[in-house]
N, C-alpha and C. Protein backbone atom coordinates (compact mmCIF):
# COMPACT_ATOMS: atom_id res chain seq x y z
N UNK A 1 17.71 124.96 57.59
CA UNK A 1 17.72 124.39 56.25
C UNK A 1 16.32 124.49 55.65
N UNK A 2 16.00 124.72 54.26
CA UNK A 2 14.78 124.58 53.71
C UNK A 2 15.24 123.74 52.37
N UNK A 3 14.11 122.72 52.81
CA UNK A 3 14.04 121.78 51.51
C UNK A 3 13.57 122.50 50.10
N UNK A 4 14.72 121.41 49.03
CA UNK A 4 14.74 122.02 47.99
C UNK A 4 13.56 122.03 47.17
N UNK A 5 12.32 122.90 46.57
CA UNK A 5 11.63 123.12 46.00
C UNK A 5 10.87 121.83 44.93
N UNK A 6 9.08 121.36 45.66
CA UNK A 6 8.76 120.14 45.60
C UNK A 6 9.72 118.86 46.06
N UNK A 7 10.37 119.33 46.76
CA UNK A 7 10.25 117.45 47.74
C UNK A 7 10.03 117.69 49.14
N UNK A 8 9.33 118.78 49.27
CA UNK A 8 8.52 118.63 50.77
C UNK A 8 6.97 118.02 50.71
N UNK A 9 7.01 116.87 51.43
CA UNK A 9 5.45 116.34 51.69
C UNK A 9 5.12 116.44 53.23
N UNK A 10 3.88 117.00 53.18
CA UNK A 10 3.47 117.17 54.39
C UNK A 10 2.46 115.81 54.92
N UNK A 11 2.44 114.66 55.78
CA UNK A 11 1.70 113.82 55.88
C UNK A 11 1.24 114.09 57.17
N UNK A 12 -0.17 113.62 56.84
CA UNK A 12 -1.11 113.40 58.14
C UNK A 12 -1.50 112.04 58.05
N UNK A 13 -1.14 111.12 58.71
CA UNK A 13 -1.30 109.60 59.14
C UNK A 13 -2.05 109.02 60.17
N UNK A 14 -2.46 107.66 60.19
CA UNK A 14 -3.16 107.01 61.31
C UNK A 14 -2.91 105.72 60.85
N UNK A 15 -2.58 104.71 61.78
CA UNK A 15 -2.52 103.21 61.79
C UNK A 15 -3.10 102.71 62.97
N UNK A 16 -3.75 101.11 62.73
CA UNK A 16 -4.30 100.82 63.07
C UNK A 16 -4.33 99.09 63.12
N UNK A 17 -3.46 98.39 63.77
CA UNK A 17 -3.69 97.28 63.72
C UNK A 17 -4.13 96.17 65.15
N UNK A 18 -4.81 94.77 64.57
CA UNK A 18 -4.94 93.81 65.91
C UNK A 18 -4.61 92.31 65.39
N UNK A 19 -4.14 91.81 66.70
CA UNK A 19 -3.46 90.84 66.25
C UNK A 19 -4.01 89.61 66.98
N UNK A 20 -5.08 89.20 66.45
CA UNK A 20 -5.95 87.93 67.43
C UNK A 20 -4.86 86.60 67.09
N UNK A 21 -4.97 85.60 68.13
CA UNK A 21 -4.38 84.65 68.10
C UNK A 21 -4.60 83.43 69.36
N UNK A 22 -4.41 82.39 69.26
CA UNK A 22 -4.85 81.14 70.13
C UNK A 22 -3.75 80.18 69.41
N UNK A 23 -3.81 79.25 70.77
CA UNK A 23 -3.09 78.31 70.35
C UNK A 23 -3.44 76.99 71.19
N UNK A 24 -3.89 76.04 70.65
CA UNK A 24 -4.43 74.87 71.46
C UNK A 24 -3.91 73.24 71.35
N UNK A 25 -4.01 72.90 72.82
CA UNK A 25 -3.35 71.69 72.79
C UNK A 25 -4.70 70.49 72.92
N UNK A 26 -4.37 69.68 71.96
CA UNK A 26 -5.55 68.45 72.27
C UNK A 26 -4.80 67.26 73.23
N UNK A 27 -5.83 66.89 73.68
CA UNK A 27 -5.06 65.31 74.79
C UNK A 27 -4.26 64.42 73.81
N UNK A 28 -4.40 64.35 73.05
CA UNK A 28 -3.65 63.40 72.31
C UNK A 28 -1.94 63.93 71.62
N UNK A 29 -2.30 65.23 72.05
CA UNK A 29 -0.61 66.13 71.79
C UNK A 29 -0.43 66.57 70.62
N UNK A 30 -1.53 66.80 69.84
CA UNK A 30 -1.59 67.55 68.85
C UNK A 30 -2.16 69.30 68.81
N UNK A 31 -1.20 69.88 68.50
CA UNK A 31 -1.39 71.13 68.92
C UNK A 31 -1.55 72.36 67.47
N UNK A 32 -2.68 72.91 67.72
CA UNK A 32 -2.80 73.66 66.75
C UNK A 32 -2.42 75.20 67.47
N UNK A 33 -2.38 75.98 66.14
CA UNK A 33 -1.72 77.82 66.49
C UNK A 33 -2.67 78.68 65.22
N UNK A 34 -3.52 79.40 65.73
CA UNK A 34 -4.21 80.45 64.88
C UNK A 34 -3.51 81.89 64.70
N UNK A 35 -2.84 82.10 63.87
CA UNK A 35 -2.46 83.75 64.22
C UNK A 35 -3.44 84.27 63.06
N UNK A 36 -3.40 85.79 63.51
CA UNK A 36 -4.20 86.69 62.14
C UNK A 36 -3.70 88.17 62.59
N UNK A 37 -4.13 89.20 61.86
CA UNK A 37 -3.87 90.15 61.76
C UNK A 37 -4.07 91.14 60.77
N UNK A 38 -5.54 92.04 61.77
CA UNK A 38 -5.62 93.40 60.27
C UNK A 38 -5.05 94.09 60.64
N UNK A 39 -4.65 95.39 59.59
CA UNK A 39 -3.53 96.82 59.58
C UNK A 39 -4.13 97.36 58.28
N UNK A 40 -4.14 98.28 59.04
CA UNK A 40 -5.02 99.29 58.06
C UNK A 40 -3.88 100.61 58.38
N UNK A 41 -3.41 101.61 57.00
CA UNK A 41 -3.16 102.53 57.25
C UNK A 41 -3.90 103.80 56.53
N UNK A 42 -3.53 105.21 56.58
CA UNK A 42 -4.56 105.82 55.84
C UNK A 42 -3.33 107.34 56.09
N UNK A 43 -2.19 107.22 55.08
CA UNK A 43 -1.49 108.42 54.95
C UNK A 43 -2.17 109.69 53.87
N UNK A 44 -2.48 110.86 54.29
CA UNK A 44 -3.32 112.05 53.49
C UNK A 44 -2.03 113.05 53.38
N UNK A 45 -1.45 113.02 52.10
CA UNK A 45 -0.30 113.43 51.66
C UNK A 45 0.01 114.48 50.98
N UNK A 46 0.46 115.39 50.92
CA UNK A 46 0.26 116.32 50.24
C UNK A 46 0.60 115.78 48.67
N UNK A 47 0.95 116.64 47.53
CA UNK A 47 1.59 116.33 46.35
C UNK A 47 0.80 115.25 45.82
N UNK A 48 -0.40 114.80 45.60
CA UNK A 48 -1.14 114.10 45.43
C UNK A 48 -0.43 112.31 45.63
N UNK A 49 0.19 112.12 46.59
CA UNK A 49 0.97 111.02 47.22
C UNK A 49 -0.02 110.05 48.69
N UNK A 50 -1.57 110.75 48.27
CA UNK A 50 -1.83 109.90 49.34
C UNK A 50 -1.91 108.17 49.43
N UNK A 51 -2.30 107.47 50.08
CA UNK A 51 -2.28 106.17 50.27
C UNK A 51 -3.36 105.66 51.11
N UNK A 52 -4.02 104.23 51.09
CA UNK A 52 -5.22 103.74 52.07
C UNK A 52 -4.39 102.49 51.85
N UNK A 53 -4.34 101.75 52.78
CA UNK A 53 -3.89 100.11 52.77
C UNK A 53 -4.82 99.71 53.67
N UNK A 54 -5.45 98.36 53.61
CA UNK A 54 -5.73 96.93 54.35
C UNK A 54 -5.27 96.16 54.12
N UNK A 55 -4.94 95.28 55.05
CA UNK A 55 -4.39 94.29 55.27
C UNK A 55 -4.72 92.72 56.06
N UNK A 56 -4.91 91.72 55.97
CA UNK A 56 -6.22 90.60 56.68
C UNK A 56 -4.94 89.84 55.98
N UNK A 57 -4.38 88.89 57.41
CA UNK A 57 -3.32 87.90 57.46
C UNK A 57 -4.07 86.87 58.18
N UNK A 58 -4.04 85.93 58.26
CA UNK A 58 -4.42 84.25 58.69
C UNK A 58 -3.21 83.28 58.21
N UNK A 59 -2.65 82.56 59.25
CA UNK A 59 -1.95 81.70 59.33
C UNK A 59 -2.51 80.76 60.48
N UNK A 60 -2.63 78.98 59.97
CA UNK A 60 -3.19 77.99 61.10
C UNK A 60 -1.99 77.55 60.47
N UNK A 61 -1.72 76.69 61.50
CA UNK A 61 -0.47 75.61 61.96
C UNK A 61 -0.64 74.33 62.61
N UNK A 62 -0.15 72.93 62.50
CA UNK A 62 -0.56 71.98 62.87
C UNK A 62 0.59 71.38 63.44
N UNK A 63 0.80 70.36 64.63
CA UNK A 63 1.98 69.72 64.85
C UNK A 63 1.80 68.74 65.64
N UNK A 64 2.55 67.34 65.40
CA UNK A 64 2.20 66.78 66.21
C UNK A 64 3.73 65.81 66.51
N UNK A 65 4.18 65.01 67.45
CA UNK A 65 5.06 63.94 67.71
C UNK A 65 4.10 62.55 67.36
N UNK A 66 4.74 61.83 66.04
CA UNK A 66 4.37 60.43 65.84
C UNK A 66 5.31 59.65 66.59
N UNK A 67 4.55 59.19 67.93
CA UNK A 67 5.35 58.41 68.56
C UNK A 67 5.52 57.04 68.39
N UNK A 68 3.87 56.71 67.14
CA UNK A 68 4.36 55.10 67.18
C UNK A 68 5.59 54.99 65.75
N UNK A 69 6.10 55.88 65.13
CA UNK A 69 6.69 55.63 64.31
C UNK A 69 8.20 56.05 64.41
N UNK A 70 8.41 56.94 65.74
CA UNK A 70 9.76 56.82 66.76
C UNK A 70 10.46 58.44 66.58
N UNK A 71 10.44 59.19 66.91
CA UNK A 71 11.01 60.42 67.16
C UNK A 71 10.80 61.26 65.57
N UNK A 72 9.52 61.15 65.44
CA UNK A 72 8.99 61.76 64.07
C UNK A 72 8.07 62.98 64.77
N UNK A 73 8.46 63.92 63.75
CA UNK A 73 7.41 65.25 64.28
C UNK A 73 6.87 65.71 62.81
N UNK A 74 5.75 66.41 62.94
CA UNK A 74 5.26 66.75 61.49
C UNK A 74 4.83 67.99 61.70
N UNK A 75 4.35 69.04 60.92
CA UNK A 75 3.92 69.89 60.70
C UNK A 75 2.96 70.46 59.89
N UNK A 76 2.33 71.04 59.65
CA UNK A 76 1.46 71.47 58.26
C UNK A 76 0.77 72.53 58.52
N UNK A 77 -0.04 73.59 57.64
CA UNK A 77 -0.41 74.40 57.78
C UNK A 77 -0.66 75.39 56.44
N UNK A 78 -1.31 76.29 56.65
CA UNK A 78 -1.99 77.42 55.45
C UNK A 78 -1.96 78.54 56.10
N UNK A 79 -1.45 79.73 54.86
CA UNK A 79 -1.25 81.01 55.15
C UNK A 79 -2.28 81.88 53.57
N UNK A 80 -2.64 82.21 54.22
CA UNK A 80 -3.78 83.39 53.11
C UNK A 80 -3.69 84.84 53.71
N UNK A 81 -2.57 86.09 52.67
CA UNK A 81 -2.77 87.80 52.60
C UNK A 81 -3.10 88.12 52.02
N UNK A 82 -4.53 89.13 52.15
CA UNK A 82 -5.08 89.66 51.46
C UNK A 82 -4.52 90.82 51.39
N UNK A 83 -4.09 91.80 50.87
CA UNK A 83 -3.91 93.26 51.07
C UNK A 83 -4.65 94.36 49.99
N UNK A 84 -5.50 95.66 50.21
CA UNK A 84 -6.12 96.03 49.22
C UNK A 84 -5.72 97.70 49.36
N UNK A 85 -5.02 98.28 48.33
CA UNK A 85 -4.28 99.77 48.29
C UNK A 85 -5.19 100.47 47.62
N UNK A 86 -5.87 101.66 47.72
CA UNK A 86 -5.96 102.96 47.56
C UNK A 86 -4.94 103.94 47.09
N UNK A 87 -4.50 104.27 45.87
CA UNK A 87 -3.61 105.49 45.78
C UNK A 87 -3.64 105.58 44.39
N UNK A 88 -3.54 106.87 43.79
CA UNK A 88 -3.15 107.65 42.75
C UNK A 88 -1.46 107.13 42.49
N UNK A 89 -0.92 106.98 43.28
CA UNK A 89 0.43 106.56 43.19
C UNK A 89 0.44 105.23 41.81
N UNK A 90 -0.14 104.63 42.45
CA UNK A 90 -0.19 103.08 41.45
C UNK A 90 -1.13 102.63 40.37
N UNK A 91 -1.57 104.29 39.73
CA UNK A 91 -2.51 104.59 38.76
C UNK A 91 -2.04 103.68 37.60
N UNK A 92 -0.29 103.34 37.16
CA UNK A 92 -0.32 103.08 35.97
C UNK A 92 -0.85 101.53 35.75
N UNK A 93 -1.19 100.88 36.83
CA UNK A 93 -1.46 99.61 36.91
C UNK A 93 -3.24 99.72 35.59
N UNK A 94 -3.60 100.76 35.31
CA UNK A 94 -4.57 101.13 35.12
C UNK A 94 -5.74 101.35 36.14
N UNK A 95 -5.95 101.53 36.97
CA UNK A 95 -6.52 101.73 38.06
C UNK A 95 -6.05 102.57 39.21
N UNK A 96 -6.81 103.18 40.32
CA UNK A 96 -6.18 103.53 41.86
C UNK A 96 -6.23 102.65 42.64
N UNK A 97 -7.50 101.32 42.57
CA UNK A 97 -7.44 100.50 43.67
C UNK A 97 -6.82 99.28 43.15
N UNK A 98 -5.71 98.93 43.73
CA UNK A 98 -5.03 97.81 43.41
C UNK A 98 -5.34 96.52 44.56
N UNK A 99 -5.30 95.22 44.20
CA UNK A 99 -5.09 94.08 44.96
C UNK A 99 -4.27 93.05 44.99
N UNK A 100 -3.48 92.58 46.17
CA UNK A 100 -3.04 91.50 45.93
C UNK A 100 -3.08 90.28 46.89
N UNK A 101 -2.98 89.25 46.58
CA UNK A 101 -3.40 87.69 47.24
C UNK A 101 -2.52 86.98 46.87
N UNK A 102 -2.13 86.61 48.10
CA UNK A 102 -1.30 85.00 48.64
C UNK A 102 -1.65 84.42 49.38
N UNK A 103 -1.82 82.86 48.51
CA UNK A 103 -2.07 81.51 49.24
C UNK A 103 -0.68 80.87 49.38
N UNK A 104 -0.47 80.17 50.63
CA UNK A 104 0.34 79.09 50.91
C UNK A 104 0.16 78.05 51.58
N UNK A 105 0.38 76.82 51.07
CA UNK A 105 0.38 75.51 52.09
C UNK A 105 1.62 74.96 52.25
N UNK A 106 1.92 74.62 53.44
CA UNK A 106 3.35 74.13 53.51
C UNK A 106 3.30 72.82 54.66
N UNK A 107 3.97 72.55 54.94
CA UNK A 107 4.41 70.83 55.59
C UNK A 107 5.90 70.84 55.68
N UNK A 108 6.30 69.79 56.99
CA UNK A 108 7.51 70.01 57.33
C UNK A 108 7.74 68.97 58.26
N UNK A 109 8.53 67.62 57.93
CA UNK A 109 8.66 65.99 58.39
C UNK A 109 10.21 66.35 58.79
N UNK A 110 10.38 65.83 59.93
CA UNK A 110 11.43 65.66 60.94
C UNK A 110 11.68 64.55 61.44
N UNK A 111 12.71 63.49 61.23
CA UNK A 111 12.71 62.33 61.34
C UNK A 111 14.21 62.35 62.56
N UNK A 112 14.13 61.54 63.29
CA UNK A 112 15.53 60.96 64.06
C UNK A 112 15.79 59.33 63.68
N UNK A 113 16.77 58.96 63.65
CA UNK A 113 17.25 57.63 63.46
C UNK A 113 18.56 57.00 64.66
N UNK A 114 17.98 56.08 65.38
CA UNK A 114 19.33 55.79 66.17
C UNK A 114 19.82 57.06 66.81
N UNK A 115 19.46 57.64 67.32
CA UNK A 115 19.87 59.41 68.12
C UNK A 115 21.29 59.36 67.57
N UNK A 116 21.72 59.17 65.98
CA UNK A 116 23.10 59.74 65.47
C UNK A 116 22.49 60.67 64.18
N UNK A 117 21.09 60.40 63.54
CA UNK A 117 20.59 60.76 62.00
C UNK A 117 19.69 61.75 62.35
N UNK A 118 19.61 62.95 62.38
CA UNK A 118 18.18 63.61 61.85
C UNK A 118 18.57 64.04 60.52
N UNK A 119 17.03 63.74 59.78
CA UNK A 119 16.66 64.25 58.11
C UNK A 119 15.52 65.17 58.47
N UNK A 120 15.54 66.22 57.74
CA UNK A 120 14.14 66.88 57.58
C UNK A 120 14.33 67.64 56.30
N UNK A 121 12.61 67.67 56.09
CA UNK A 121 12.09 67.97 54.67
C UNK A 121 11.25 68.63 54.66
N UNK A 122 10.87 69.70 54.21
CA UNK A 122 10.31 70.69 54.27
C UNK A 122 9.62 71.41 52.61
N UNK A 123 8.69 71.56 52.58
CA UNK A 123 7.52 72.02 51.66
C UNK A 123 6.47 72.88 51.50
N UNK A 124 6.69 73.96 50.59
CA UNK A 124 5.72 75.23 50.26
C UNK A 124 5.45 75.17 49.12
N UNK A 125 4.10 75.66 49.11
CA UNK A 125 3.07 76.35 47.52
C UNK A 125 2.76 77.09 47.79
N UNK A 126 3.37 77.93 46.92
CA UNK A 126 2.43 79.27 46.50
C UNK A 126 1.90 80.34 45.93
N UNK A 127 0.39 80.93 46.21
CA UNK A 127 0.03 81.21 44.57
C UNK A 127 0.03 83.06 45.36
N UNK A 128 0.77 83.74 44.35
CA UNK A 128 0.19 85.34 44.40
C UNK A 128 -0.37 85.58 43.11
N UNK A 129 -1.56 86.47 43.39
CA UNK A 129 -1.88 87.31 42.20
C UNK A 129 -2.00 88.68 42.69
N UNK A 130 -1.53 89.40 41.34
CA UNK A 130 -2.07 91.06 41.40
C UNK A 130 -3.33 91.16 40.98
N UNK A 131 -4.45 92.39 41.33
CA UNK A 131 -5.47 92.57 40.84
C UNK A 131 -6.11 91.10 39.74
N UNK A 132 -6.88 91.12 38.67
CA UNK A 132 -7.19 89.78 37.93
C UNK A 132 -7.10 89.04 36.39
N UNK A 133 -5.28 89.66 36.61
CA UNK A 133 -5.13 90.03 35.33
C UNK A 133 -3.49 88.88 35.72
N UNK A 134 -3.01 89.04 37.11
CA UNK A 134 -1.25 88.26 36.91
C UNK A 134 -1.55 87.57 38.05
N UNK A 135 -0.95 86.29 38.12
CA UNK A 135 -0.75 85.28 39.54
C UNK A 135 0.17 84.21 38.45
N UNK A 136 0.70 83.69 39.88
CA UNK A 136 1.83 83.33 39.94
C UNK A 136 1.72 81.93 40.73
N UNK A 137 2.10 80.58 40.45
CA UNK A 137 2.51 79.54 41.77
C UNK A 137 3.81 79.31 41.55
N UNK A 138 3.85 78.84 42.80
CA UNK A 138 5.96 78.74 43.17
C UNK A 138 5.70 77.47 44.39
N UNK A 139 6.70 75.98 43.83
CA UNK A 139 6.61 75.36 44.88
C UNK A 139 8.01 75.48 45.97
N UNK A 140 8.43 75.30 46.52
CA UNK A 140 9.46 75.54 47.75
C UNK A 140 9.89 74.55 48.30
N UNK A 141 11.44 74.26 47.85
CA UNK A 141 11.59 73.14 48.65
C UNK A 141 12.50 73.27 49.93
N UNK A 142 12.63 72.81 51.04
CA UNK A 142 13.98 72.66 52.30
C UNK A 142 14.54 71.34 52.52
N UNK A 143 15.29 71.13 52.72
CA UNK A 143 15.61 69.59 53.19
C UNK A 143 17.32 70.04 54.25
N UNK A 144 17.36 68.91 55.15
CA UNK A 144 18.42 69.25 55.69
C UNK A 144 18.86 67.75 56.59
N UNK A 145 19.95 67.83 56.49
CA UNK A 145 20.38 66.57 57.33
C UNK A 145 21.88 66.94 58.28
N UNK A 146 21.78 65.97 59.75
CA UNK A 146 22.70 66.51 60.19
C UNK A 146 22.57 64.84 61.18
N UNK A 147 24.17 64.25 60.71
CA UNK A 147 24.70 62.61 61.51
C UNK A 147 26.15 62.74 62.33
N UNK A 148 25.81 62.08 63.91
CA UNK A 148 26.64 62.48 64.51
C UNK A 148 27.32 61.19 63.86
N UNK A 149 28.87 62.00 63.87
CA UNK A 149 29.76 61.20 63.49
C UNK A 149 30.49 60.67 64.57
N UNK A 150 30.71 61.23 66.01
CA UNK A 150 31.29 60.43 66.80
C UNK A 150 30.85 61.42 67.83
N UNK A 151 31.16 61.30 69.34
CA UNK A 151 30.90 62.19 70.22
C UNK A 151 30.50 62.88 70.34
N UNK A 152 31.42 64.03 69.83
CA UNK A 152 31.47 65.50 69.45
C UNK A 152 31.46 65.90 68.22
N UNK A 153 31.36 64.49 66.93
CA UNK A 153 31.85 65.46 65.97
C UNK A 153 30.56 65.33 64.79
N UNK A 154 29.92 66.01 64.31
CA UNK A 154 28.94 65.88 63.65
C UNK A 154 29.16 66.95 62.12
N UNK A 155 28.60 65.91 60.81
CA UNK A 155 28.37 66.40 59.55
C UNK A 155 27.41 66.62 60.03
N UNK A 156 26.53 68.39 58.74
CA UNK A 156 25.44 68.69 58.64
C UNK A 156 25.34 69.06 56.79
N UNK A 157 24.13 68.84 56.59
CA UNK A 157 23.96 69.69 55.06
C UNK A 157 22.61 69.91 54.99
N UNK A 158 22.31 71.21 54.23
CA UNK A 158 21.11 71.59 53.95
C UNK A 158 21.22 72.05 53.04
N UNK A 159 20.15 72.05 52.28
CA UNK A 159 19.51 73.03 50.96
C UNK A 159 18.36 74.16 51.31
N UNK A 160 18.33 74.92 50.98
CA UNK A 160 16.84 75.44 50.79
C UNK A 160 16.28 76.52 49.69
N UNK A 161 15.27 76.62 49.18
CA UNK A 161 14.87 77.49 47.91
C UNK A 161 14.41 78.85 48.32
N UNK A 162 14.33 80.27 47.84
CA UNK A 162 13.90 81.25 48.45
C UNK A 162 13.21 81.77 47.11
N UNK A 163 12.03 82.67 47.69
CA UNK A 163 11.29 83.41 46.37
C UNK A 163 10.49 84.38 47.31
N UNK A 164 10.28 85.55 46.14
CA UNK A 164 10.39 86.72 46.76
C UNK A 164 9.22 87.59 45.05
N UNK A 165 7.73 87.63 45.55
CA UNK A 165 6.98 87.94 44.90
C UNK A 165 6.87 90.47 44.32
N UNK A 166 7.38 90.59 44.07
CA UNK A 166 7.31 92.10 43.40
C UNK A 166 6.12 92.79 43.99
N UNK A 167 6.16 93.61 45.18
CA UNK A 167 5.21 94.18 45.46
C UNK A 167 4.46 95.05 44.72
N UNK A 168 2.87 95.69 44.69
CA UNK A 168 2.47 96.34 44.22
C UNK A 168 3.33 98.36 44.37
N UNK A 169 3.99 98.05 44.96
CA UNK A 169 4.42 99.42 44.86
C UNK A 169 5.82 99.69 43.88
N UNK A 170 6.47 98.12 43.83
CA UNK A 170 7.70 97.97 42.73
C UNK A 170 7.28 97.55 41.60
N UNK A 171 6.00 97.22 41.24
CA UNK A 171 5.38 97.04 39.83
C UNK A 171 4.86 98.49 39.45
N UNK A 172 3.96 98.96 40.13
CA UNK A 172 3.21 100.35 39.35
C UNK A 172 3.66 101.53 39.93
N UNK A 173 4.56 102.03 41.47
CA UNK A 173 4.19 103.26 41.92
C UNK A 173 5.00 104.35 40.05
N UNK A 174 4.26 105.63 40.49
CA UNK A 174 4.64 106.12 39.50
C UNK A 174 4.33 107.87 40.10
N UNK A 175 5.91 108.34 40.18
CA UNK A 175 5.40 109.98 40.93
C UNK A 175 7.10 110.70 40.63
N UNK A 176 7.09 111.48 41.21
CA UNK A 176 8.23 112.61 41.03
C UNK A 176 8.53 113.38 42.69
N UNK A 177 9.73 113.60 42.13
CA UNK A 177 10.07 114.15 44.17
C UNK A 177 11.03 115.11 43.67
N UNK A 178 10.91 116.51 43.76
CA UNK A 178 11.66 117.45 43.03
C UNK A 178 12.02 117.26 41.70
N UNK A 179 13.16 117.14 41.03
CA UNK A 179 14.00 116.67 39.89
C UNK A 179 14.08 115.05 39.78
N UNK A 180 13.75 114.64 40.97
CA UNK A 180 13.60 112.61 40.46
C UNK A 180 11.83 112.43 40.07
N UNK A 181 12.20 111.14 39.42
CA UNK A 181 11.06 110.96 38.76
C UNK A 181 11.42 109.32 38.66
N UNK A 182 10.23 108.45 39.34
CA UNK A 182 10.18 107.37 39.82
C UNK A 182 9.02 106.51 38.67
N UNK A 183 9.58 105.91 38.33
CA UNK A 183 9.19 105.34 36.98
C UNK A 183 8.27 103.51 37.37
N UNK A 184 6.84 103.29 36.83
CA UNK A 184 6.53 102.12 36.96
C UNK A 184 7.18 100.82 36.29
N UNK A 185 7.39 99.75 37.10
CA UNK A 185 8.04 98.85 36.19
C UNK A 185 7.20 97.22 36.39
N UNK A 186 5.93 97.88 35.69
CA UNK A 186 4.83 96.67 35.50
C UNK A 186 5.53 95.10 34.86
N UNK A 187 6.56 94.92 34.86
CA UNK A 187 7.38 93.84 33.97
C UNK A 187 7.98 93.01 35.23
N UNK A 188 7.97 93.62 36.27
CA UNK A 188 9.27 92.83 36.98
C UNK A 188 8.90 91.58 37.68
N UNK A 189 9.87 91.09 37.31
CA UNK A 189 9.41 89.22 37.97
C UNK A 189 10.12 88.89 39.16
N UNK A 190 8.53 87.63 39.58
CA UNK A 190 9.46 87.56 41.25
C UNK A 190 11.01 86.84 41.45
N UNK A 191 11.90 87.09 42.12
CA UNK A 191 13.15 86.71 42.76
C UNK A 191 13.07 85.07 43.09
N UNK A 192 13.72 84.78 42.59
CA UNK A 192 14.08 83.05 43.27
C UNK A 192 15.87 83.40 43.69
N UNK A 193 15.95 81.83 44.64
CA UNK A 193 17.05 82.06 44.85
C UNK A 193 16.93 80.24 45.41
N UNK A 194 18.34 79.95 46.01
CA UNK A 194 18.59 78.85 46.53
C UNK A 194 20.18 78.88 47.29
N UNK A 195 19.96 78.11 48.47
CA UNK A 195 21.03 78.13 49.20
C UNK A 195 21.42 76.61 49.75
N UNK A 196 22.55 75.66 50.03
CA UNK A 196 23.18 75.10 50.40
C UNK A 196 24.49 75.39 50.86
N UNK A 197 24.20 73.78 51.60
CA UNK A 197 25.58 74.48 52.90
C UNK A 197 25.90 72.96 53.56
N UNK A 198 27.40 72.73 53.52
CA UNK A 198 27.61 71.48 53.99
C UNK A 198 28.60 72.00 55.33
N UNK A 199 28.51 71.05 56.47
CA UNK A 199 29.67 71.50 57.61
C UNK A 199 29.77 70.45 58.67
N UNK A 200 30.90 70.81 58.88
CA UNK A 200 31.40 69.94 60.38
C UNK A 200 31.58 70.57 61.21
N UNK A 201 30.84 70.05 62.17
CA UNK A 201 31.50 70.28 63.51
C UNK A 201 32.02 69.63 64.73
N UNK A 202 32.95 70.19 65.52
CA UNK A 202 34.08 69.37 66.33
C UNK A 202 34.40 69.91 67.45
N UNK A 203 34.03 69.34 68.53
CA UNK A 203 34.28 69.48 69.71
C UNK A 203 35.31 69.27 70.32
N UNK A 204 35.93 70.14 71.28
CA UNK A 204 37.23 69.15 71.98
C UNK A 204 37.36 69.87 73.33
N UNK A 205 37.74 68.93 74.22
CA UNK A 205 38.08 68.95 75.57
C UNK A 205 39.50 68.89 75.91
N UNK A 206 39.57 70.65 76.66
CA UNK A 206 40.94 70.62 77.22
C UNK A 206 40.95 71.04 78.50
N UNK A 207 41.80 70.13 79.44
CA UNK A 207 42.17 70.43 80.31
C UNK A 207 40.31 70.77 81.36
N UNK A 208 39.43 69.71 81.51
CA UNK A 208 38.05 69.34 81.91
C UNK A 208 37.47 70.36 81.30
């Protein structure tokens, strides 16, 4: 077979990532978690389609059991991506070097009552911007509850919110691949969404 005339790209690639991380317990049972992670790629493309990405992820995490306040657990923590692109591809942004940044703080309370009630509640912020011209905050909510109703048989319900920020390559890329021609769409806004869900469940014993 020979590909049909301009949509052959020839790439020469290299990636490159590390992923440091710790996680520590204090005497008192509070335990923290460091993750991070750079990635760097560097595709040399034919059809003037090349690409450079970095990438620098940090996420800390916090948790602890409040025991004087009775089967309570908490959570909290911050997430900061930096990512910074290189390419002719995402020229129409007005530029080749594009950037983008996300901050998040989030928290997350877990309560038991009488070992028949858990409630939990759950909480995110967060801010993206493109290059220094668009950003965005979005708060996030979860909540969920689940009471045994007898033995075996337990209600549950939850909510939760979802959002979903437009990458730099679905805002500006802008190129052609034979007869297609891939168009920038600097307009597009991020995705929300939301989900709930109520249920029972029921156990039964037959025959031991």
């Amino acid at each position: 077979y020979r590909a049909f005339p301009g949509t052959l790209t020839i790439t020469d690639s290299w990636q490159f990532y590390l992923d440091p991380y710790i996680t520590y317990f204090t005497p008192s049972g509070l335990r923290h978690s460091l993750k991070s992670r750079i990635y760097m790629t560097n595709s040399d493309n034919s059809n003037s389609q090349s690409t450079k990405n970095e990438t620098y992820y940090l996420e800390y995490a916090a948790s602890k059991e409040l025991t004087r306040i009775g089967q309570t657990h908490v959570s909290f923590g911050f997430v900061t991506n930096q990512s910074f692109v290189h390419a002719e591809l995402y020229s129409s942004s007005g530029k080749s070097d594009n950037r983008m940044q996300n901050y998040a703080l989030f928290a997350q309370f877990d309560k038991k009552f009488w070992d028949v009630l858990n409630l939990s509640l759950g909480f995110r912020g967060e801010y993206f911007q493109i290059n220094d011209t668009e950003n965005t905050v979005k708060p996030i909510v979860r909540a969920g509850a689940n009471l045994k109703l007898a033995k075996v048989s337990f209600l549950r319900f939850s909510y939760g919110q979802g959002y979903r920020y437009p990458t730099i390559t679905e805002k500006y890329i802008s190129t052609s691949v034979g007869g297609i021609t891939i168009f920038p769409n600097p307009e597009l806004q991020p995705e929300t969404s939301w989900n709930a869900e109520i249920g029972v469940k029921q156990g039964f014993n037959i025959d031991r």
